[in-house]
PDB file of N, CA and C in Angstrom:
ATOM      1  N   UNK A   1     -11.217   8.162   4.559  1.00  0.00           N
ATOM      2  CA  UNK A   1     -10.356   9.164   3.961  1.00  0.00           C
ATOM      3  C   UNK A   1      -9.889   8.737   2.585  1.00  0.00           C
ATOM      4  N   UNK A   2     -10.441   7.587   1.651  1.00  0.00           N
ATOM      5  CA  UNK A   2     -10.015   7.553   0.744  1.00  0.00           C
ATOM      6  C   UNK A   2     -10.200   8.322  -0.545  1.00  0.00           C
ATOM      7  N   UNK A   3     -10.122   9.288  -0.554  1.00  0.00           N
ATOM      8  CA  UNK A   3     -10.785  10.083  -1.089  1.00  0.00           C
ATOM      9  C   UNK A   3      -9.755  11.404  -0.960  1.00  0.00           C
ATOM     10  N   UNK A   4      -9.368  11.399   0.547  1.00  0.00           N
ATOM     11  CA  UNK A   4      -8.986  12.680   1.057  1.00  0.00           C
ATOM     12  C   UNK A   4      -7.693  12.919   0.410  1.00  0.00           C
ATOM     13  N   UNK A   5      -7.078  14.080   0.298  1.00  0.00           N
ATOM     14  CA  UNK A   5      -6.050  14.711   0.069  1.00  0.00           C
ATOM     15  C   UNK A   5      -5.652  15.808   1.326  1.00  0.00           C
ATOM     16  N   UNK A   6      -4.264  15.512   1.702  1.00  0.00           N
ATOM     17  CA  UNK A   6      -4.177  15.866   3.282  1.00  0.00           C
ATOM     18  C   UNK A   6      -3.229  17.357   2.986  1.00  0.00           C
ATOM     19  N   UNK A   7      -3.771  18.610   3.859  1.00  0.00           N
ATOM     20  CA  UNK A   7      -3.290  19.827   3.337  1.00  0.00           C
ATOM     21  C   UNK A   7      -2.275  19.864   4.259  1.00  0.00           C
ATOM     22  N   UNK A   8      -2.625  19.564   5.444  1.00  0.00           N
ATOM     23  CA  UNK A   8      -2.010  19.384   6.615  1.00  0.00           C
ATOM     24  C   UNK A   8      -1.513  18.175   7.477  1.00  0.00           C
ATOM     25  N   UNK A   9      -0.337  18.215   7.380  1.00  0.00           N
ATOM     26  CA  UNK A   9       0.090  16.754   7.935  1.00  0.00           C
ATOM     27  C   UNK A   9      -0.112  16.295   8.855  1.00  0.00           C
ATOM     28  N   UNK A  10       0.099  17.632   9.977  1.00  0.00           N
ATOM     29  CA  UNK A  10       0.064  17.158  11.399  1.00  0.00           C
ATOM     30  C   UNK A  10      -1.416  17.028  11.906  1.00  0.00           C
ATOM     31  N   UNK A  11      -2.306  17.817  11.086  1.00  0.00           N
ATOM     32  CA  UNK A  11      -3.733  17.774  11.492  1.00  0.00           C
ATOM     33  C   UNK A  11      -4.069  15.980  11.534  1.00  0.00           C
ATOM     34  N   UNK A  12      -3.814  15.922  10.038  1.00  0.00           N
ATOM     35  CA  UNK A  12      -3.922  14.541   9.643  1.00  0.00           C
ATOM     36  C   UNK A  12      -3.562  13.139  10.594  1.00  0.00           C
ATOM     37  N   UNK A  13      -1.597  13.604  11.345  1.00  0.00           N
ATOM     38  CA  UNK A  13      -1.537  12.619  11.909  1.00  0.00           C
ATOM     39  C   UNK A  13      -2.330  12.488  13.114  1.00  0.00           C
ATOM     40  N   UNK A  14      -2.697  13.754  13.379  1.00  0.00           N
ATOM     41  CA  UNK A  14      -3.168  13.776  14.948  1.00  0.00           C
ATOM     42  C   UNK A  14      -5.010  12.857  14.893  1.00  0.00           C
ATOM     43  N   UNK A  15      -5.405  12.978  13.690  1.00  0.00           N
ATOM     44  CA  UNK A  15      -6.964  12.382  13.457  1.00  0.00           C
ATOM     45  C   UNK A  15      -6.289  10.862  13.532  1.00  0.00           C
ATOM     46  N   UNK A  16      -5.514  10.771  12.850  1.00  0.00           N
ATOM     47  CA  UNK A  16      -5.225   9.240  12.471  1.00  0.00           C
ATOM     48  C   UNK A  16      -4.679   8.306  13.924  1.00  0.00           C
ATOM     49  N   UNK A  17      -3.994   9.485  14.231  1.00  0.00           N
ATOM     50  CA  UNK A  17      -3.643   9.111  15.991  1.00  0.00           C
ATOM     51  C   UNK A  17      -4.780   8.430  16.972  1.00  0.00           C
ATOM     52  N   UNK A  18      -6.075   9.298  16.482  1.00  0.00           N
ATOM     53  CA  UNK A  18      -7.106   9.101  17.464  1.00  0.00           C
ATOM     54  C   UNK A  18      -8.284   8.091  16.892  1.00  0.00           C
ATOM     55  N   UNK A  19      -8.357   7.783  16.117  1.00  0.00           N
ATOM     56  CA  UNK A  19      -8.682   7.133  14.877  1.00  0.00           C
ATOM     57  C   UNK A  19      -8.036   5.506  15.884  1.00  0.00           C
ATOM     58  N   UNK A  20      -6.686   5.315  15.923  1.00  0.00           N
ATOM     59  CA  UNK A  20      -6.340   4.065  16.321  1.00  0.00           C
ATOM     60  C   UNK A  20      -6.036   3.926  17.548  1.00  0.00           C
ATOM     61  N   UNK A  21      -6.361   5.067  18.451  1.00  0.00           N
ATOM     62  CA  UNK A  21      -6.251   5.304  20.545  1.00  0.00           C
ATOM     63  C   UNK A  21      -8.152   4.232  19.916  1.00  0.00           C
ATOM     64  N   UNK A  22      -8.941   4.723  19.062  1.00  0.00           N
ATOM     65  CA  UNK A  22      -9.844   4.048  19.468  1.00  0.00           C
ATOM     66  C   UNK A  22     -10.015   2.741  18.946  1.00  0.00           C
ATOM     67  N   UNK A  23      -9.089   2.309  18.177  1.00  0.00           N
ATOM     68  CA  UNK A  23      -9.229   1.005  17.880  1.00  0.00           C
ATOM     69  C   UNK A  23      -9.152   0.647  16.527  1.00  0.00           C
ATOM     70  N   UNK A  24      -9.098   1.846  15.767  1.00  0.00           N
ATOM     71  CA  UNK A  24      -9.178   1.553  14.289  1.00  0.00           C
ATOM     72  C   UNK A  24      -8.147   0.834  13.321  1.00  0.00           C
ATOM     73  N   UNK A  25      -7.534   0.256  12.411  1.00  0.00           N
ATOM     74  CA  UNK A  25      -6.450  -0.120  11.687  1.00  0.00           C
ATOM     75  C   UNK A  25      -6.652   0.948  10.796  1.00  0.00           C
ATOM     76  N   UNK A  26      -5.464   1.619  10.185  1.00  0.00           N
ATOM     77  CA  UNK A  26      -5.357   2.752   9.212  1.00  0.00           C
ATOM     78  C   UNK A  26      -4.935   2.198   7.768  1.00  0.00           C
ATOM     79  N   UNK A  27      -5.747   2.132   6.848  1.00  0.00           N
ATOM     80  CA  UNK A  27      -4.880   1.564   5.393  1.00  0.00           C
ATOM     81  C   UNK A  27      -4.510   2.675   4.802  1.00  0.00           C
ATOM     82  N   UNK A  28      -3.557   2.826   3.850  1.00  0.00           N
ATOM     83  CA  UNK A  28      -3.148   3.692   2.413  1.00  0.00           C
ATOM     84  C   UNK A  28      -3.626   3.082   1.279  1.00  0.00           C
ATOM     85  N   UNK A  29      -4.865   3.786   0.576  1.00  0.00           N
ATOM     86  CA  UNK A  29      -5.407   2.946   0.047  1.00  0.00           C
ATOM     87  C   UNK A  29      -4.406   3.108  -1.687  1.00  0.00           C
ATOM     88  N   UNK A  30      -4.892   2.081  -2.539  1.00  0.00           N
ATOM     89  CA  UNK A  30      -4.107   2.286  -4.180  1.00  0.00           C
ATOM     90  C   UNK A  30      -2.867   2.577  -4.012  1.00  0.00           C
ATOM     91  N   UNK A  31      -1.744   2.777  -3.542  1.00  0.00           N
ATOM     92  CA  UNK A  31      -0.871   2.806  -3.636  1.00  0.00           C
ATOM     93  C   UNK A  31      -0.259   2.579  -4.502  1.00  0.00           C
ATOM     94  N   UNK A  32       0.574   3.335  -5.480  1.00  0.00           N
ATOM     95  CA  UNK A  32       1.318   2.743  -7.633  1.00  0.00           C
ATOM     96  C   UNK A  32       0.652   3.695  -8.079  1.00  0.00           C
ATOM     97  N   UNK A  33      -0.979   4.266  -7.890  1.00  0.00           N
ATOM     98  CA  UNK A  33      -1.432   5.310  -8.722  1.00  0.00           C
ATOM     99  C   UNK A  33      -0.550   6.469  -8.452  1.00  0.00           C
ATOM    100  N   UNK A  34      -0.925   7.649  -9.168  1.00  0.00           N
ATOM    101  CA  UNK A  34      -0.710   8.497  -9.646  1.00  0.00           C
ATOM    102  C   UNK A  34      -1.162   9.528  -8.174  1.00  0.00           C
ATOM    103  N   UNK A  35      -1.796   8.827  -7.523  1.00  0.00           N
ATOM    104  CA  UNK A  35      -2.704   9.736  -6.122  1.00  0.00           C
ATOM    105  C   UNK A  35      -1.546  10.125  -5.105  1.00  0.00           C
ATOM    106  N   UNK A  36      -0.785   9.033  -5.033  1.00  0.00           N
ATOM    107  CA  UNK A  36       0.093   8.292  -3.719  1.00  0.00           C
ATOM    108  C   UNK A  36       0.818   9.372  -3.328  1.00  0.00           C
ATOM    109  N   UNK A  37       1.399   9.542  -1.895  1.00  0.00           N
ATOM    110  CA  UNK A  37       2.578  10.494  -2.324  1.00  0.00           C
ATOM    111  C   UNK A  37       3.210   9.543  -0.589  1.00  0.00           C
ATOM    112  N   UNK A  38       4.684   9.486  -1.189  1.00  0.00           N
ATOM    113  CA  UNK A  38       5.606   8.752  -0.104  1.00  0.00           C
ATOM    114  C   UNK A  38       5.602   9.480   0.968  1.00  0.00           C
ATOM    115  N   UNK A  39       5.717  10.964   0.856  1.00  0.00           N
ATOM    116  CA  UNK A  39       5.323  11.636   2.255  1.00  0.00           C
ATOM    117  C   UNK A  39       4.720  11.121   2.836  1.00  0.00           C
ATOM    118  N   UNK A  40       3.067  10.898   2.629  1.00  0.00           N
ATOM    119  CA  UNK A  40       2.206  11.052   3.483  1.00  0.00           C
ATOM    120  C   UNK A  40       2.423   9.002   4.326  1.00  0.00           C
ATOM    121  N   UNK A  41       2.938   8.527   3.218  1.00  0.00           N
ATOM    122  CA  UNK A  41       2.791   6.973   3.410  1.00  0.00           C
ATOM    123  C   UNK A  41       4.211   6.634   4.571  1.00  0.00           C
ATOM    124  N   UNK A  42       5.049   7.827   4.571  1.00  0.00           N
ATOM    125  CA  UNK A  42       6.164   7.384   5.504  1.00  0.00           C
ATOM    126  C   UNK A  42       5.919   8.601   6.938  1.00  0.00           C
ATOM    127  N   UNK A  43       5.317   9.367   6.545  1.00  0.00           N
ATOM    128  CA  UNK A  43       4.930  10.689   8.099  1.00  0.00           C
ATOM    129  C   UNK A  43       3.768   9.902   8.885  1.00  0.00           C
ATOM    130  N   UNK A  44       2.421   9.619   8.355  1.00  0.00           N
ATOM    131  CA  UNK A  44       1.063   9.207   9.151  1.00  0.00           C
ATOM    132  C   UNK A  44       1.325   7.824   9.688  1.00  0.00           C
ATOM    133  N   UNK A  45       0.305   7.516  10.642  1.00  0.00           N
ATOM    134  CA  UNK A  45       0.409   6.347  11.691  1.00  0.00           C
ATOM    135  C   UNK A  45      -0.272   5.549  11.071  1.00  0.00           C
ATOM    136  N   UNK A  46      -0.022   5.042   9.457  1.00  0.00           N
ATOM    137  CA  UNK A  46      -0.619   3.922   8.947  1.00  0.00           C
ATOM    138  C   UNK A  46      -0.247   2.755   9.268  1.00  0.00           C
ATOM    139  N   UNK A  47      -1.522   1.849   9.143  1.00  0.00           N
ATOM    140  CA  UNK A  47      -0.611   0.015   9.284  1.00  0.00           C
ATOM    141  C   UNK A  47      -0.582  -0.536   7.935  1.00  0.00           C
ATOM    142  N   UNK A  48      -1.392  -0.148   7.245  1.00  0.00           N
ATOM    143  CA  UNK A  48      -1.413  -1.189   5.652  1.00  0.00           C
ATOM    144  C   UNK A  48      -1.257  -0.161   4.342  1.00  0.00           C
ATOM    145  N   UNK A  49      -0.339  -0.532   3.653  1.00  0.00           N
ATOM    146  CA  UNK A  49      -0.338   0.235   2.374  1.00  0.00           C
ATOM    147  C   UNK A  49      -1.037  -1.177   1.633  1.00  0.00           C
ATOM    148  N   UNK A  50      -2.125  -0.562   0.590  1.00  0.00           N
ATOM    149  CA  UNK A  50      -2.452  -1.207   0.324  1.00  0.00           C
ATOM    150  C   UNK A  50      -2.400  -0.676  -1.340  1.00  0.00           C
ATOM    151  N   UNK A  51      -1.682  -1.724  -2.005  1.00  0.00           N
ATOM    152  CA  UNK A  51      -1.120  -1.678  -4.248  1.00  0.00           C
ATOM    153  C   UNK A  51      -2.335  -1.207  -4.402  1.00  0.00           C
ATOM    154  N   UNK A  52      -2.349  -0.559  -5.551  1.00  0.00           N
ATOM    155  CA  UNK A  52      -3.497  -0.456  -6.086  1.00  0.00           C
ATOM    156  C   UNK A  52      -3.671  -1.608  -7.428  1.00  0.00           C
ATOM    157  N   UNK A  53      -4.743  -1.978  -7.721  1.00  0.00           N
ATOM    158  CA  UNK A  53      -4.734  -3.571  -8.684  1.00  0.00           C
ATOM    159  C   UNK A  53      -4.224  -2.895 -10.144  1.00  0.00           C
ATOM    160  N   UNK A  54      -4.234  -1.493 -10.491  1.00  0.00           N
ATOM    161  CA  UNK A  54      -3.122  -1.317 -12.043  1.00  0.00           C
ATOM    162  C   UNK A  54      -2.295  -1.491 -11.631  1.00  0.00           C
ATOM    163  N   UNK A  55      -1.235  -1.725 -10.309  1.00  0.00           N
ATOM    164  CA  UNK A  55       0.313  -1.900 -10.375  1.00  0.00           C
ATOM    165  C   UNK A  55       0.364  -3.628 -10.475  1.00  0.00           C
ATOM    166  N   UNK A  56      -0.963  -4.126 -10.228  1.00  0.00           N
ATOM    167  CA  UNK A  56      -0.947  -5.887 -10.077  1.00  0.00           C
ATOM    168  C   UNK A  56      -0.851  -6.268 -11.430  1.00  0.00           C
ATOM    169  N   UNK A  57      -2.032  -5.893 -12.283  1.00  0.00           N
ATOM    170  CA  UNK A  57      -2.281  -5.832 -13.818  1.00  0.00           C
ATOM    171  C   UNK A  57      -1.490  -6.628 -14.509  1.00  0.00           C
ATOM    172  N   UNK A  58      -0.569  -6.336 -14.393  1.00  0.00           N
ATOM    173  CA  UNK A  58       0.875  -6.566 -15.670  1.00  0.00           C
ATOM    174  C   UNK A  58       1.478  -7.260 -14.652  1.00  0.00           C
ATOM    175  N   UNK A  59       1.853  -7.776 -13.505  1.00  0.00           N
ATOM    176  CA  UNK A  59       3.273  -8.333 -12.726  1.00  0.00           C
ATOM    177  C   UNK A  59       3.591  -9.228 -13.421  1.00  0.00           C
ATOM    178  N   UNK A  60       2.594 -10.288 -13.885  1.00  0.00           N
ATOM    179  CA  UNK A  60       3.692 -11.163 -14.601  1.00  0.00           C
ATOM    180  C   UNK A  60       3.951 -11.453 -15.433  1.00  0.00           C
ATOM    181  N   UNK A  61       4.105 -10.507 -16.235  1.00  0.00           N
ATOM    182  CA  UNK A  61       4.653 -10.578 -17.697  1.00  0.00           C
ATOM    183  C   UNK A  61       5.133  -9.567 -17.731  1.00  0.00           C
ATOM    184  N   UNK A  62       5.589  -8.303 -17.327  1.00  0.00           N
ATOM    185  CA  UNK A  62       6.557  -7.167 -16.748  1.00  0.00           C
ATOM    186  C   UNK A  62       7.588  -6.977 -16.279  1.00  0.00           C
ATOM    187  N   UNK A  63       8.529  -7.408 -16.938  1.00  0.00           N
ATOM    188  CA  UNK A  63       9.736  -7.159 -15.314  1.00  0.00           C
ATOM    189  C   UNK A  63      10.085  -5.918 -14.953  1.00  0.00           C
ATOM    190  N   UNK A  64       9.705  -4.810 -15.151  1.00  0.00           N
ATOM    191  CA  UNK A  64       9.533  -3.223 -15.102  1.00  0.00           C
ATOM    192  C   UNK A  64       8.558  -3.260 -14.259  1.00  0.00           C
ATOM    193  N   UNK A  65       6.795  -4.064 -13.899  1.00  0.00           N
ATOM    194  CA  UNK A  65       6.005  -3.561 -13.023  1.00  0.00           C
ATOM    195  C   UNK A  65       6.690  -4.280 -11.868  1.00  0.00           C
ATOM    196  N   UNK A  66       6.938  -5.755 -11.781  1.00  0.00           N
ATOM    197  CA  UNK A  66       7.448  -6.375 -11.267  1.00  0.00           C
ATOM    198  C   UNK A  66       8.587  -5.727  -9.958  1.00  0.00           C
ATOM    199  N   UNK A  67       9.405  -5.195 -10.369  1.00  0.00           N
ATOM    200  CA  UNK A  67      10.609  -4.625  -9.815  1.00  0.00           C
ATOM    201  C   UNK A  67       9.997  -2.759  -9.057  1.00  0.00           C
ATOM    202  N   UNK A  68       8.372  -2.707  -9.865  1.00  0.00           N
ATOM    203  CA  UNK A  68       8.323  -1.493  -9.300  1.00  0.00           C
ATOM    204  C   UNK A  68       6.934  -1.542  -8.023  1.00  0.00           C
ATOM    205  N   UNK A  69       6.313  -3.106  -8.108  1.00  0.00           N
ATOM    206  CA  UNK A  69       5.755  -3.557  -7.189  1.00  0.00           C
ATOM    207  C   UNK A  69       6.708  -4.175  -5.687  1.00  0.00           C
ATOM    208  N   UNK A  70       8.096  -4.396  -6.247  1.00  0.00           N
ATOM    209  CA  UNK A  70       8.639  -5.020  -5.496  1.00  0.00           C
ATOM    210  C   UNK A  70       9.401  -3.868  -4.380  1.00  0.00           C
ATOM    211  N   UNK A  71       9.650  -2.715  -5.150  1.00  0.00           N
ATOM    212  CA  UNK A  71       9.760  -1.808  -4.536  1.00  0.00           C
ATOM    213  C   UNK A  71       9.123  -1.128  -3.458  1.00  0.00           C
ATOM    214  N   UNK A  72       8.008  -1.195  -4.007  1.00  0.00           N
ATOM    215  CA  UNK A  72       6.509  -1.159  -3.060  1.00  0.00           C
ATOM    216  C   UNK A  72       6.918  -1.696  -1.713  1.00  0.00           C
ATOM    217  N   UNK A  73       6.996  -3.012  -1.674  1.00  0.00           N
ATOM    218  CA  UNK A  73       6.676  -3.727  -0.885  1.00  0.00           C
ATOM    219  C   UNK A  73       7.641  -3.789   0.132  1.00  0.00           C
ATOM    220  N   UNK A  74       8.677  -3.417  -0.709  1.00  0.00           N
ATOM    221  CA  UNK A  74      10.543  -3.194   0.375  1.00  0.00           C
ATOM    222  C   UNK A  74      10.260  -1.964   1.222  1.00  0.00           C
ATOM    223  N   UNK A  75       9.376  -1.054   0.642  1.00  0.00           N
ATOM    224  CA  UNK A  75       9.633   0.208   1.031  1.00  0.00           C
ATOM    225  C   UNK A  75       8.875   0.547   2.160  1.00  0.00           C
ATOM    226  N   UNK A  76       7.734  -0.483   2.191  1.00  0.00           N
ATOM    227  CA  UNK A  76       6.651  -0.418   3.149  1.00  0.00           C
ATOM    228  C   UNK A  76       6.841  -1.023   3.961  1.00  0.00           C
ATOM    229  N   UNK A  77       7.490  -2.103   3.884  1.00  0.00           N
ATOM    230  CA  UNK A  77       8.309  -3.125   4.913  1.00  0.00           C
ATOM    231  C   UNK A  77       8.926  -2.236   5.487  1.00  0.00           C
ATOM    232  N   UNK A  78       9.898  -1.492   5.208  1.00  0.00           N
ATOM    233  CA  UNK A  78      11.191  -0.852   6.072  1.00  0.00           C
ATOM    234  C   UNK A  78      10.193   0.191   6.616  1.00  0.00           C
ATOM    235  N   UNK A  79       9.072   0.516   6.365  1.00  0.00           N
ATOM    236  CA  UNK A  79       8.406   1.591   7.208  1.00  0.00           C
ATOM    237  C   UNK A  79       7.592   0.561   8.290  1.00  0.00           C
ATOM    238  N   UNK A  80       7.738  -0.657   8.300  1.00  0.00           N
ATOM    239  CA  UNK A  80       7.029  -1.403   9.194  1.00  0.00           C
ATOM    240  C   UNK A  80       5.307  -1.383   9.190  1.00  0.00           C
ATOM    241  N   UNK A  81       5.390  -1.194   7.628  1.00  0.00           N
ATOM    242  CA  UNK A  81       3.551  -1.651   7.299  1.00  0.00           C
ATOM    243  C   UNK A  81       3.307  -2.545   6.724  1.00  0.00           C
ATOM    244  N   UNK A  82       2.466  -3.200   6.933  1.00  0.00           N
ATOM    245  CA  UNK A  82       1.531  -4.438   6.046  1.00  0.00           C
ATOM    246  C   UNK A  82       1.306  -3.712   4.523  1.00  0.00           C
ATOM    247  N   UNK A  83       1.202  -5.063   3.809  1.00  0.00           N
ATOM    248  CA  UNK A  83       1.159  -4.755   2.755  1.00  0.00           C
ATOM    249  C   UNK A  83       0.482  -6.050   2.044  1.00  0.00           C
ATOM    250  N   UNK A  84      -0.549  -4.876   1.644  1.00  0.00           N
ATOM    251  CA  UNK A  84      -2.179  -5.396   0.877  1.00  0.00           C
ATOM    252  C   UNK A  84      -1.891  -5.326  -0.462  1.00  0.00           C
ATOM    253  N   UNK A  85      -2.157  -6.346  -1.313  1.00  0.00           N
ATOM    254  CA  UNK A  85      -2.464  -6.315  -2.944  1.00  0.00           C
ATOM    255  C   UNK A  85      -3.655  -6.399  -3.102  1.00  0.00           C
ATOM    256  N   UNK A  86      -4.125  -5.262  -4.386  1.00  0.00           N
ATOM    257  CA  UNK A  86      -5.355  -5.229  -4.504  1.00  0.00           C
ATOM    258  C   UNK A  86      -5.585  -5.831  -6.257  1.00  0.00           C
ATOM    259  N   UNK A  87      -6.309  -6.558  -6.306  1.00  0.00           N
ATOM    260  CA  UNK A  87      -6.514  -7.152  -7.771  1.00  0.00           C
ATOM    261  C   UNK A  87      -6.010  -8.400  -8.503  1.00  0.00           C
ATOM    262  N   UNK A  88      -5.251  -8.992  -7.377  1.00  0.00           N
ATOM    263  CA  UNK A  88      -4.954 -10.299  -7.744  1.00  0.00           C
ATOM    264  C   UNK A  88      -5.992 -11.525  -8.253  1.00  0.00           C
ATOM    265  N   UNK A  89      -5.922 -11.594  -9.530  1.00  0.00           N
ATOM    266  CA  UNK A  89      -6.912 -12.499 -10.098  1.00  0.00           C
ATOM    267  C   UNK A  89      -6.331 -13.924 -10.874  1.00  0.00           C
ATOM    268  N   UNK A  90      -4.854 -13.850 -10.724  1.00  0.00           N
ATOM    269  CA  UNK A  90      -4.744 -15.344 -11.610  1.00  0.00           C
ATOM    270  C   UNK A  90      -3.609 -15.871 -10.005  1.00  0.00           C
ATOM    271  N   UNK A  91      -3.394 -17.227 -10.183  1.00  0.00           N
ATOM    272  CA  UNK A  91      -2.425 -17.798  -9.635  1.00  0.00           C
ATOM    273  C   UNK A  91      -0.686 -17.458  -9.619  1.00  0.00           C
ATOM    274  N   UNK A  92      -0.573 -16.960 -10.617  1.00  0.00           N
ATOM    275  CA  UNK A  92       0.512 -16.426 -11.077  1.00  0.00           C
ATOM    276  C   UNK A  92       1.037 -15.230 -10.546  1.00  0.00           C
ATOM    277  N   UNK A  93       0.313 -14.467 -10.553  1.00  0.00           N
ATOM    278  CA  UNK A  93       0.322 -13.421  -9.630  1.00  0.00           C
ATOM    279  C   UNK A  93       0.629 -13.245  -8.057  1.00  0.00           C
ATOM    280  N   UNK A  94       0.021 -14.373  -7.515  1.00  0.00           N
ATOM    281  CA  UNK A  94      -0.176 -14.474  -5.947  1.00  0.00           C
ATOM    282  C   UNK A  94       1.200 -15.089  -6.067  1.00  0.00           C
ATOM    283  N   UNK A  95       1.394 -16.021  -6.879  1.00  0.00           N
ATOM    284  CA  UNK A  95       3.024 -16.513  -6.502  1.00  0.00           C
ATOM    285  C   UNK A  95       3.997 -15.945  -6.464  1.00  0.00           C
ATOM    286  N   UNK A  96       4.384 -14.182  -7.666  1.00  0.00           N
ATOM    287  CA  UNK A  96       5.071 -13.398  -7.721  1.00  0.00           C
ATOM    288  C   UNK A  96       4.873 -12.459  -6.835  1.00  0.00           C
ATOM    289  N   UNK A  97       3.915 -12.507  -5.995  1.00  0.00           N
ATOM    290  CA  UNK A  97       3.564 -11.704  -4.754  1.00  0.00           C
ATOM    291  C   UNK A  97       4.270 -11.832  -3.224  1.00  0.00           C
ATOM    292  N   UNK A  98       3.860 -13.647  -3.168  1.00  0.00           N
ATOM    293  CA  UNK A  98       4.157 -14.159  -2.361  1.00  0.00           C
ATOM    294  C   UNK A  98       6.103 -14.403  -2.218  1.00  0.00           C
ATOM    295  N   UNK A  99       7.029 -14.422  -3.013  1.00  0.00           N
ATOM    296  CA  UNK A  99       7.936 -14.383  -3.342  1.00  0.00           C
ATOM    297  C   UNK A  99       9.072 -13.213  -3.121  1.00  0.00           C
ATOM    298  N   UNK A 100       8.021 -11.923  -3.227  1.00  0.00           N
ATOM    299  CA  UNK A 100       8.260 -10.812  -3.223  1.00  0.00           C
ATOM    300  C   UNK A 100       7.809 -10.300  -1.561  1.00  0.00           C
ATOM    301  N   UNK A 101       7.492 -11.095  -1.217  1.00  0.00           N
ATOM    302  CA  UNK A 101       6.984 -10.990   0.393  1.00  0.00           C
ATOM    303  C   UNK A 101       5.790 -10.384   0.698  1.00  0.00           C
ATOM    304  N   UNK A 102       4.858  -9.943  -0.229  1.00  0.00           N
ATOM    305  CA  UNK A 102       3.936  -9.190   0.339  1.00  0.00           C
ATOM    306  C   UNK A 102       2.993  -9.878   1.129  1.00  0.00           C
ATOM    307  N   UNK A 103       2.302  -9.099   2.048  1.00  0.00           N
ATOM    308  CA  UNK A 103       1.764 -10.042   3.212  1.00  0.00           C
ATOM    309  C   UNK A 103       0.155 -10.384   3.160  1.00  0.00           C
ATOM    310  N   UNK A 104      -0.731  -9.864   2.204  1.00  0.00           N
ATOM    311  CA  UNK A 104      -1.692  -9.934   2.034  1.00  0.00           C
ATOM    312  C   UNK A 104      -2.005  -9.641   0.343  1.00  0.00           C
ATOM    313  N   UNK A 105      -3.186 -10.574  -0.170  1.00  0.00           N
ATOM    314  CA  UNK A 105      -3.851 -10.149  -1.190  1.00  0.00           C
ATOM    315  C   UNK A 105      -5.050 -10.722  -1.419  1.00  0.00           C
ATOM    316  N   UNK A 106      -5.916  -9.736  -2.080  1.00  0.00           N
ATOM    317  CA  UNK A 106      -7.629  -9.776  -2.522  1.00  0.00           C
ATOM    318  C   UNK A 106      -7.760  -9.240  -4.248  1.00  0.00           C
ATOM    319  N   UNK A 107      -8.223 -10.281  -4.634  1.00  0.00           N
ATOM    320  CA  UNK A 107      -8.935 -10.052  -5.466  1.00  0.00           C
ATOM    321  C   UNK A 107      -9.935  -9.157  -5.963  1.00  0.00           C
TER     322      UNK A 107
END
């Protein structure tokens, strides 16, 4: 479904429902773009929001992305999802990640 844009919520949760009765893990993929919408990331039976790597880009030299990655990560927490960084490429990064609690990251 990364791709998808959901018209219908409940249709949506009910696929996603059955989707993980069979075993599946559900991600939110990019999360920071412009795609995202908090609805869908706080209504559906996701387990992983996963950053998208432009909100990684800049963390450390930003204190504006910084505080709006960190947000991210509070927000997904209190919805009780994992939380994937996507694009982590220097050391620096993973440390302002790791700090910030997020629970996973890939390059």
């Amino acid at each position: 479904m990364e791709t998808a844009q959901f018209h219908d919520i409940d249709l949506a949760y009910n696929q996603i429902q059955h989707a993980r009765r069979l075993g599946a893990q559900i991600a939110f993929d990019d999360f920071g773009s412009g795609v995202s919408s908090l609805t869908y990331a706080s209504q559906l039976p996701i387990d992983i929001v996963k950053i998208d790597p432009e909100a990684i880009r800049h963390l450390v030299k930003r204190p504006q992305q910084r505080r709006f990655v960190s947000g991210i990560i509070d927000m997904a927490h209190a919805m009780q999802r994992i939380v994937l960084a996507e694009g982590v490429e220097m050391p620096e990064q993973l440390d302002v990640l790791r700090h910030m609690g997020c629970d996973m990251a890939l390059s």
